[in-house]
PDB file of N, CA and C in Angstrom:
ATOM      1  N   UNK A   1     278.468 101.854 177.250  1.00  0.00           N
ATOM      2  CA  UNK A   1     278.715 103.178 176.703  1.00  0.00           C
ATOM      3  C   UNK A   1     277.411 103.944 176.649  1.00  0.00           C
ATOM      4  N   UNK A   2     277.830 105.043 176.697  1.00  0.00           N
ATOM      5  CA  UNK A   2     276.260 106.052 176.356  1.00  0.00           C
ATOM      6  C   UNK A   2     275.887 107.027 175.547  1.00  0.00           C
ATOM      7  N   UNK A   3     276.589 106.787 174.233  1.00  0.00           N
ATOM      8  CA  UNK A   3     276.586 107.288 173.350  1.00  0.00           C
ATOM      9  C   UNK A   3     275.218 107.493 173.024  1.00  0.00           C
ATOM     10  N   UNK A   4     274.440 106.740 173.166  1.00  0.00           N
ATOM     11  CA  UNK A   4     272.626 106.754 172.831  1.00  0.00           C
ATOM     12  C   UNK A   4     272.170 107.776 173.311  1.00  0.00           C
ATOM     13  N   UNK A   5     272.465 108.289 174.747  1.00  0.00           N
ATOM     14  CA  UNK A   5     271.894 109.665 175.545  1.00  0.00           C
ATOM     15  C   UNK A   5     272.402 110.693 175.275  1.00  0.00           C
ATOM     16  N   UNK A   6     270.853 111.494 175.360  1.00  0.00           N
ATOM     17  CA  UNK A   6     271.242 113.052 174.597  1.00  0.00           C
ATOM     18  C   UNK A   6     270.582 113.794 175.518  1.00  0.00           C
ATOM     19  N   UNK A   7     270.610 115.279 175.259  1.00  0.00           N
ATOM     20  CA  UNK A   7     269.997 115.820 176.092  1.00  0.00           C
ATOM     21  C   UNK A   7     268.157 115.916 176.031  1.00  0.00           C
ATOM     22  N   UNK A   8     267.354 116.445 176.836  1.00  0.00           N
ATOM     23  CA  UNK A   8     266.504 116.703 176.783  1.00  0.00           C
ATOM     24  C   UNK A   8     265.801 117.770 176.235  1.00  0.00           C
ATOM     25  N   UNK A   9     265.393 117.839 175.154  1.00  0.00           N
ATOM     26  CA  UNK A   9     265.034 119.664 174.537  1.00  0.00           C
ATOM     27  C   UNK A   9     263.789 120.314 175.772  1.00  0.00           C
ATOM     28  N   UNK A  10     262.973 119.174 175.740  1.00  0.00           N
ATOM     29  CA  UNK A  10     261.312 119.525 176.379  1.00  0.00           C
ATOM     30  C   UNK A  10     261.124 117.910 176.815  1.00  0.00           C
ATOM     31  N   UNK A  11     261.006 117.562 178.043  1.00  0.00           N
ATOM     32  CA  UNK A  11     260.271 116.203 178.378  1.00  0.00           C
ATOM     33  C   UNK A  11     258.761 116.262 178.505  1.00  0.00           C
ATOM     34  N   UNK A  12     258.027 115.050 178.365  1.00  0.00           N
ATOM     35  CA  UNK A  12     256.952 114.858 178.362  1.00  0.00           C
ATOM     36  C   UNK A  12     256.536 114.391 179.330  1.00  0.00           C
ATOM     37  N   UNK A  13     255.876 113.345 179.897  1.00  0.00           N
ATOM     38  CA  UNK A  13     255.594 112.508 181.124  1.00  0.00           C
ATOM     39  C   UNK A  13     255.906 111.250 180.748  1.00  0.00           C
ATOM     40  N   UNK A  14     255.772 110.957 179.616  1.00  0.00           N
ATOM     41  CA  UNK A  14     256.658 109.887 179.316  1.00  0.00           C
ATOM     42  C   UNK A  14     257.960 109.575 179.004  1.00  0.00           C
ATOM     43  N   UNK A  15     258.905 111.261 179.092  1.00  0.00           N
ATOM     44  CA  UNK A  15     260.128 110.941 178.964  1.00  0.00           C
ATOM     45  C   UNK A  15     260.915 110.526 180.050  1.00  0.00           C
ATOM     46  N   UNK A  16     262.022 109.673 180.572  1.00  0.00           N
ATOM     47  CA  UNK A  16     262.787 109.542 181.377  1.00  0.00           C
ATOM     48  C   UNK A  16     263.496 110.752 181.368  1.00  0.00           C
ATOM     49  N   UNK A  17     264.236 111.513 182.723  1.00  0.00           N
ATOM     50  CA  UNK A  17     264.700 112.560 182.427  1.00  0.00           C
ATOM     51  C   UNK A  17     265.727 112.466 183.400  1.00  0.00           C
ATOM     52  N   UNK A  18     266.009 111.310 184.089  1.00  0.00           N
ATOM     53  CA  UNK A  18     267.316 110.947 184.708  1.00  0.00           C
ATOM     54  C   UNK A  18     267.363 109.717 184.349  1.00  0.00           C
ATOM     55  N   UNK A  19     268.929 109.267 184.406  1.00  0.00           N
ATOM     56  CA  UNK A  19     269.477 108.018 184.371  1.00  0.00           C
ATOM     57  C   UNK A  19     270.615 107.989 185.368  1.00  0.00           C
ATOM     58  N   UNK A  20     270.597 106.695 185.643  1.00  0.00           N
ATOM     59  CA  UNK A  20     271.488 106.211 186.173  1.00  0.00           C
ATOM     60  C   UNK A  20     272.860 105.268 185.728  1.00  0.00           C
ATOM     61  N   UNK A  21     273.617 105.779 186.194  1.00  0.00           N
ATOM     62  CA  UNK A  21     275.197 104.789 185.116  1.00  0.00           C
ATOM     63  C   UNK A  21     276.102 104.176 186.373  1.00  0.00           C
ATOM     64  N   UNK A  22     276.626 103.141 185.439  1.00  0.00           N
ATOM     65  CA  UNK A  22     277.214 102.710 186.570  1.00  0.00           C
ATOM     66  C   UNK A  22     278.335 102.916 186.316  1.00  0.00           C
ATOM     67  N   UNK A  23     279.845 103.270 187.015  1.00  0.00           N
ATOM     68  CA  UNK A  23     281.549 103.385 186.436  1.00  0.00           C
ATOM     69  C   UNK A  23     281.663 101.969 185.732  1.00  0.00           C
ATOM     70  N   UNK A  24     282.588 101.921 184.590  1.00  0.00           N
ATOM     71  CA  UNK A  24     282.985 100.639 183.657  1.00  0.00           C
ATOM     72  C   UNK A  24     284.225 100.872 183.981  1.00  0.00           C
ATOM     73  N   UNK A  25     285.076 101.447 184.905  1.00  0.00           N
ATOM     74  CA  UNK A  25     286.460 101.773 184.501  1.00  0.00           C
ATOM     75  C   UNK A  25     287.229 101.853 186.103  1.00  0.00           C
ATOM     76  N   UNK A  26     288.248 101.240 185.828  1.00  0.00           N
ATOM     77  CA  UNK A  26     288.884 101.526 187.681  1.00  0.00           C
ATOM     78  C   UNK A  26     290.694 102.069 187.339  1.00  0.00           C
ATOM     79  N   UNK A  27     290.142 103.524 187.673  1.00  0.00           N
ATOM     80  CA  UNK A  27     291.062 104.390 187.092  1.00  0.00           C
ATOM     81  C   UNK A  27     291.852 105.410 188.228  1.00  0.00           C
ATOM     82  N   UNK A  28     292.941 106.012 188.671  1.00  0.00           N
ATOM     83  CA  UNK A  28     293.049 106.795 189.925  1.00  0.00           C
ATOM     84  C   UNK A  28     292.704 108.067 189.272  1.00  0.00           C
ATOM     85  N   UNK A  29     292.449 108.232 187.975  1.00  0.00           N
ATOM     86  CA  UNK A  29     292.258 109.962 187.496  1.00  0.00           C
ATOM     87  C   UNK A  29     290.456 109.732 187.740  1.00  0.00           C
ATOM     88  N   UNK A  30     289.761 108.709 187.495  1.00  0.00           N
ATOM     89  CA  UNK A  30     288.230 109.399 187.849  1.00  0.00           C
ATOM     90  C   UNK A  30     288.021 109.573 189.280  1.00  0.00           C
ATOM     91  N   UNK A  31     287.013 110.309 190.093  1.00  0.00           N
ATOM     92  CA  UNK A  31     286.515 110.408 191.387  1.00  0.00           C
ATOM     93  C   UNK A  31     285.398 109.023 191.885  1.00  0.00           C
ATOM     94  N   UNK A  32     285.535 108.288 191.111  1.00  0.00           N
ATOM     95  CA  UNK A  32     284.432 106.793 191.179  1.00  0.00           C
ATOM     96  C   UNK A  32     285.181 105.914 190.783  1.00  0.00           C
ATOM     97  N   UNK A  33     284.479 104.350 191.796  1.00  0.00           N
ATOM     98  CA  UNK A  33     285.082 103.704 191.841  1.00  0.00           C
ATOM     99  C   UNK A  33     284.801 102.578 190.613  1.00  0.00           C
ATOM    100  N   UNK A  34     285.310 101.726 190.659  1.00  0.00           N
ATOM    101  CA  UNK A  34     284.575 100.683 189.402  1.00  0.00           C
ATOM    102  C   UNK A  34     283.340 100.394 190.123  1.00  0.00           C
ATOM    103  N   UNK A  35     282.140 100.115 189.874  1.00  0.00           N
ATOM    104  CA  UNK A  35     280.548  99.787 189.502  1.00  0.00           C
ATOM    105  C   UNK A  35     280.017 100.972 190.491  1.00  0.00           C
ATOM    106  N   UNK A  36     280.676 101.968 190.698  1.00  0.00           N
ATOM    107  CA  UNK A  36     279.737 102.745 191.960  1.00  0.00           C
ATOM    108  C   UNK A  36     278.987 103.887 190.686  1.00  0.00           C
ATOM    109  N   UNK A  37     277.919 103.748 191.237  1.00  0.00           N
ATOM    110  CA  UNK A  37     276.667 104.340 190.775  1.00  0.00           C
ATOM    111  C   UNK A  37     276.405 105.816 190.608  1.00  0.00           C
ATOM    112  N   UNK A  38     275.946 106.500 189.733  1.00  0.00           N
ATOM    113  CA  UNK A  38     276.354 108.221 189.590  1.00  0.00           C
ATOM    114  C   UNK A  38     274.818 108.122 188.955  1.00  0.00           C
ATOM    115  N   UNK A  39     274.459 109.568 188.643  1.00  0.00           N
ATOM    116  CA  UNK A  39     272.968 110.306 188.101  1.00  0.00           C
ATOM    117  C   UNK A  39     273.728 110.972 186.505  1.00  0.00           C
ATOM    118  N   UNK A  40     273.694 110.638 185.784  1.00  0.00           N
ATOM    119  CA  UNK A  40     273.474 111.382 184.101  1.00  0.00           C
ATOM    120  C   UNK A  40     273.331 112.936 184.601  1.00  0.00           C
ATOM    121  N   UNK A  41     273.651 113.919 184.104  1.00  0.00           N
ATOM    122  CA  UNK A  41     273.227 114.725 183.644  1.00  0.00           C
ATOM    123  C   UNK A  41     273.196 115.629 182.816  1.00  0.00           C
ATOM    124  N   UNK A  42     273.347 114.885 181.760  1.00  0.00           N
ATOM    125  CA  UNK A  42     273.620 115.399 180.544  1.00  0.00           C
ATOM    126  C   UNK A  42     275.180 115.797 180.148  1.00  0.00           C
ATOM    127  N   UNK A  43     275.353 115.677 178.180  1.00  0.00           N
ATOM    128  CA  UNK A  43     276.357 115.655 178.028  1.00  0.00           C
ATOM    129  C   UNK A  43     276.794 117.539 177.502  1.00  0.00           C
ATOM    130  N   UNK A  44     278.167 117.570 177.795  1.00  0.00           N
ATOM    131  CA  UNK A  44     278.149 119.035 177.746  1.00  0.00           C
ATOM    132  C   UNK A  44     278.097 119.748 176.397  1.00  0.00           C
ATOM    133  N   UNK A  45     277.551 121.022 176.000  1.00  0.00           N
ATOM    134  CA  UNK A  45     277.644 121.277 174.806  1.00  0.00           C
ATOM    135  C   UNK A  45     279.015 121.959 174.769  1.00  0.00           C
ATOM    136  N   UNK A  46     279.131 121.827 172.928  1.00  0.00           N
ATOM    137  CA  UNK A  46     280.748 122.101 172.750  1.00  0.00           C
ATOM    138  C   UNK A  46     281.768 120.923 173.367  1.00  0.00           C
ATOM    139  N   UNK A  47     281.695 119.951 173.920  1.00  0.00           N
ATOM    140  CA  UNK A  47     282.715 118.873 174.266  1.00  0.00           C
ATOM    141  C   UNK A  47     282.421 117.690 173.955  1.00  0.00           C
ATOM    142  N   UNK A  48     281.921 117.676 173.023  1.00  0.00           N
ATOM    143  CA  UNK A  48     281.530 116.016 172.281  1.00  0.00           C
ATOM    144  C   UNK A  48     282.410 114.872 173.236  1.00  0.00           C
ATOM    145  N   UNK A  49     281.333 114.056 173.532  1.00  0.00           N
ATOM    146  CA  UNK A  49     282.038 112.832 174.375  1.00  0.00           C
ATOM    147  C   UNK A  49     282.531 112.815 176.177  1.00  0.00           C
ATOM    148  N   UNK A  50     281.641 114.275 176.383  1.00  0.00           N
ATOM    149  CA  UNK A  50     282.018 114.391 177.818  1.00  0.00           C
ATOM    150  C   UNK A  50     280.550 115.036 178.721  1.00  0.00           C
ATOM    151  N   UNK A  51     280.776 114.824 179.709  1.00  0.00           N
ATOM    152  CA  UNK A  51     279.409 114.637 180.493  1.00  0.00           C
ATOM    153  C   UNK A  51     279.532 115.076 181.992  1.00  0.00           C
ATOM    154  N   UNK A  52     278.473 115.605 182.435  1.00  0.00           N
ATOM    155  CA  UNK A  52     278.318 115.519 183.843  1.00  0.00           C
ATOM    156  C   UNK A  52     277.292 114.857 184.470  1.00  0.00           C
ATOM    157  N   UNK A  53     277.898 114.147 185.377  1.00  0.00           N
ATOM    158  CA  UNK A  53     277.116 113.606 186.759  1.00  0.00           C
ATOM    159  C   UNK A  53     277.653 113.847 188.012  1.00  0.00           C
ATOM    160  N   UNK A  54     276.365 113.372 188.878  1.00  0.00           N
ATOM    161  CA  UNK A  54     276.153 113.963 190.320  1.00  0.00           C
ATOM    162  C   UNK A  54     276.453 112.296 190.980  1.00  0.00           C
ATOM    163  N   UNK A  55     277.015 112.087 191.979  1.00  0.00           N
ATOM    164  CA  UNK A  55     277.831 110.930 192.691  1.00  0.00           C
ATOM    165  C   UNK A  55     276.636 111.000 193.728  1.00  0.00           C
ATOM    166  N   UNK A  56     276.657 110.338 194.662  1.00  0.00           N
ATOM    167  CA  UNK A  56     275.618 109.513 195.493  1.00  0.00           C
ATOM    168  C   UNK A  56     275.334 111.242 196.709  1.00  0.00           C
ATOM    169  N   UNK A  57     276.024 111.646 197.117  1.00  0.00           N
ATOM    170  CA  UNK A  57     276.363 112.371 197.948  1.00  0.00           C
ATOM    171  C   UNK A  57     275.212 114.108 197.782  1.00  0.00           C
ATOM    172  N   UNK A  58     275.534 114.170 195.852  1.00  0.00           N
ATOM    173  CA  UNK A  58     275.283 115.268 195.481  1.00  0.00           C
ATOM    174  C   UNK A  58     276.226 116.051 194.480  1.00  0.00           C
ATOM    175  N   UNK A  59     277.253 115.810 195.159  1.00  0.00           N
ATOM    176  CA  UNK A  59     278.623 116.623 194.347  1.00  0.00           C
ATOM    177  C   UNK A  59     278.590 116.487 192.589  1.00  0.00           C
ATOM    178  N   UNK A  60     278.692 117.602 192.095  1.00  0.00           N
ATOM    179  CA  UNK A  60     278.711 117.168 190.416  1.00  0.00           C
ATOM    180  C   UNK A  60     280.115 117.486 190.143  1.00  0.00           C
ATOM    181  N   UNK A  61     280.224 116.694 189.265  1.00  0.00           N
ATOM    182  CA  UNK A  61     281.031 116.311 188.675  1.00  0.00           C
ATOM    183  C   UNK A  61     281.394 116.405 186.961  1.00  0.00           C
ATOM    184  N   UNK A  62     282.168 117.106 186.647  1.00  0.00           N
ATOM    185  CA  UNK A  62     281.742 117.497 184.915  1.00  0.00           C
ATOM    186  C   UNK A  62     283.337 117.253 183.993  1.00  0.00           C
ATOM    187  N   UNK A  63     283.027 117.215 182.887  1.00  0.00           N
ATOM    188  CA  UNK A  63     284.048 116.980 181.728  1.00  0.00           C
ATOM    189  C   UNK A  63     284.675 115.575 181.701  1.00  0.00           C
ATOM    190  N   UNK A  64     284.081 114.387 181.887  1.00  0.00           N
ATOM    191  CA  UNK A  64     284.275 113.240 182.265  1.00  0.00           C
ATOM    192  C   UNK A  64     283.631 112.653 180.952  1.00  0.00           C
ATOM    193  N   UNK A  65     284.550 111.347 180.575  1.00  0.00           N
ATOM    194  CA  UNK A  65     284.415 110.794 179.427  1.00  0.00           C
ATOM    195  C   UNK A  65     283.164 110.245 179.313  1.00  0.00           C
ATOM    196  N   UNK A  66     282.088 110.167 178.515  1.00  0.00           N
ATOM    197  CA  UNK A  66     281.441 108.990 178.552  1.00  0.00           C
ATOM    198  C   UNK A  66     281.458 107.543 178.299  1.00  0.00           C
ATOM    199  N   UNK A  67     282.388 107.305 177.468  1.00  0.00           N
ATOM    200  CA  UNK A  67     282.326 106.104 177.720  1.00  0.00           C
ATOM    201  C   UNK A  67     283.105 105.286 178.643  1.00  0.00           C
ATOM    202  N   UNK A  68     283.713 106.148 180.142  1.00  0.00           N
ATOM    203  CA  UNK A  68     283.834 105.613 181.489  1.00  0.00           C
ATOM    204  C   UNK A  68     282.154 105.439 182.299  1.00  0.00           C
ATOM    205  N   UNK A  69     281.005 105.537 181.412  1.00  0.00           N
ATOM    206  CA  UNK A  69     279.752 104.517 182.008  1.00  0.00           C
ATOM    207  C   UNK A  69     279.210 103.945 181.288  1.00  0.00           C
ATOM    208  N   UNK A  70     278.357 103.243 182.134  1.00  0.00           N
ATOM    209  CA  UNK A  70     277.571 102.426 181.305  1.00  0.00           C
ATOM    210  C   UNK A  70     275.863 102.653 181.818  1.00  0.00           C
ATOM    211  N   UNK A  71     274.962 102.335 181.180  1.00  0.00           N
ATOM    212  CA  UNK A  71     273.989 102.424 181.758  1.00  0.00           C
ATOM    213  C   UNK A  71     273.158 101.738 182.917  1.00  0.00           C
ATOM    214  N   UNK A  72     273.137 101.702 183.863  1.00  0.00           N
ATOM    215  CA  UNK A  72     272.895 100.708 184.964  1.00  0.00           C
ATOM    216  C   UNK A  72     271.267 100.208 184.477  1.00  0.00           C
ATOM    217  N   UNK A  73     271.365  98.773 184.256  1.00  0.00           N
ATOM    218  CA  UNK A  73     269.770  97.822 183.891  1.00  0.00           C
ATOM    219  C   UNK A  73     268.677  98.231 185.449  1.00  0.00           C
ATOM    220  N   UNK A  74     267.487  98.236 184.869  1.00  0.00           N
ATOM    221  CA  UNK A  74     266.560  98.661 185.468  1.00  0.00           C
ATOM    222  C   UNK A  74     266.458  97.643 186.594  1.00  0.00           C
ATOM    223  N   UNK A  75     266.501  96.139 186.688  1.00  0.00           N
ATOM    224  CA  UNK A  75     266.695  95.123 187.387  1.00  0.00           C
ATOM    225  C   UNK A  75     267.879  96.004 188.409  1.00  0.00           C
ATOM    226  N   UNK A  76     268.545  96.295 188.379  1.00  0.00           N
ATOM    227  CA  UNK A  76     269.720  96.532 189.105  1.00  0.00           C
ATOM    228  C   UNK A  76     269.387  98.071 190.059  1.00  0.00           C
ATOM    229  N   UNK A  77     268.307  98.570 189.725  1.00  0.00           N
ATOM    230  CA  UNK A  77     268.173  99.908 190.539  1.00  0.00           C
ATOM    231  C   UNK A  77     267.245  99.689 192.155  1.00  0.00           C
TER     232      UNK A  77
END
């Protein structure tokens, strides 16, 4: 789940300012498959619990649950 990630007000050089998630869910209503890999980009304001990301390609993608990801481990990138 990614309830932990928020948006960015101001990054630093030490902030991470993308993440990567992986799908937790194998569903025919999302556009991803179970473990295929997407970019964070932040969750939307005004829609508590929903988010957009960008899929391998580019295409974004928005109003999508968060907790259909998970955070992909750094080992795994």
């Amino acid at each position: 789940m990614i309830d932990e990630l928020k948006l960015y007000k101001k990054p630093d050089s030490s902030t991470k300012i993308c993440t990567l998630l992986v799908c937790t869910v194998n569903s025919p209503y999302l556009p991803f498959k179970l473990g295929e890999h997407v970019l964070w980009l932040g969750e939307i304001p005004g829609m508590n619990g929903h988010c957009a990301v960008a899929d391998t390609i580019g295409r974004v993608h928005w109003a999508l649950h968060n907790h259909d990801f998970g955070i992909l481990p750094e080992d795994k990138i």
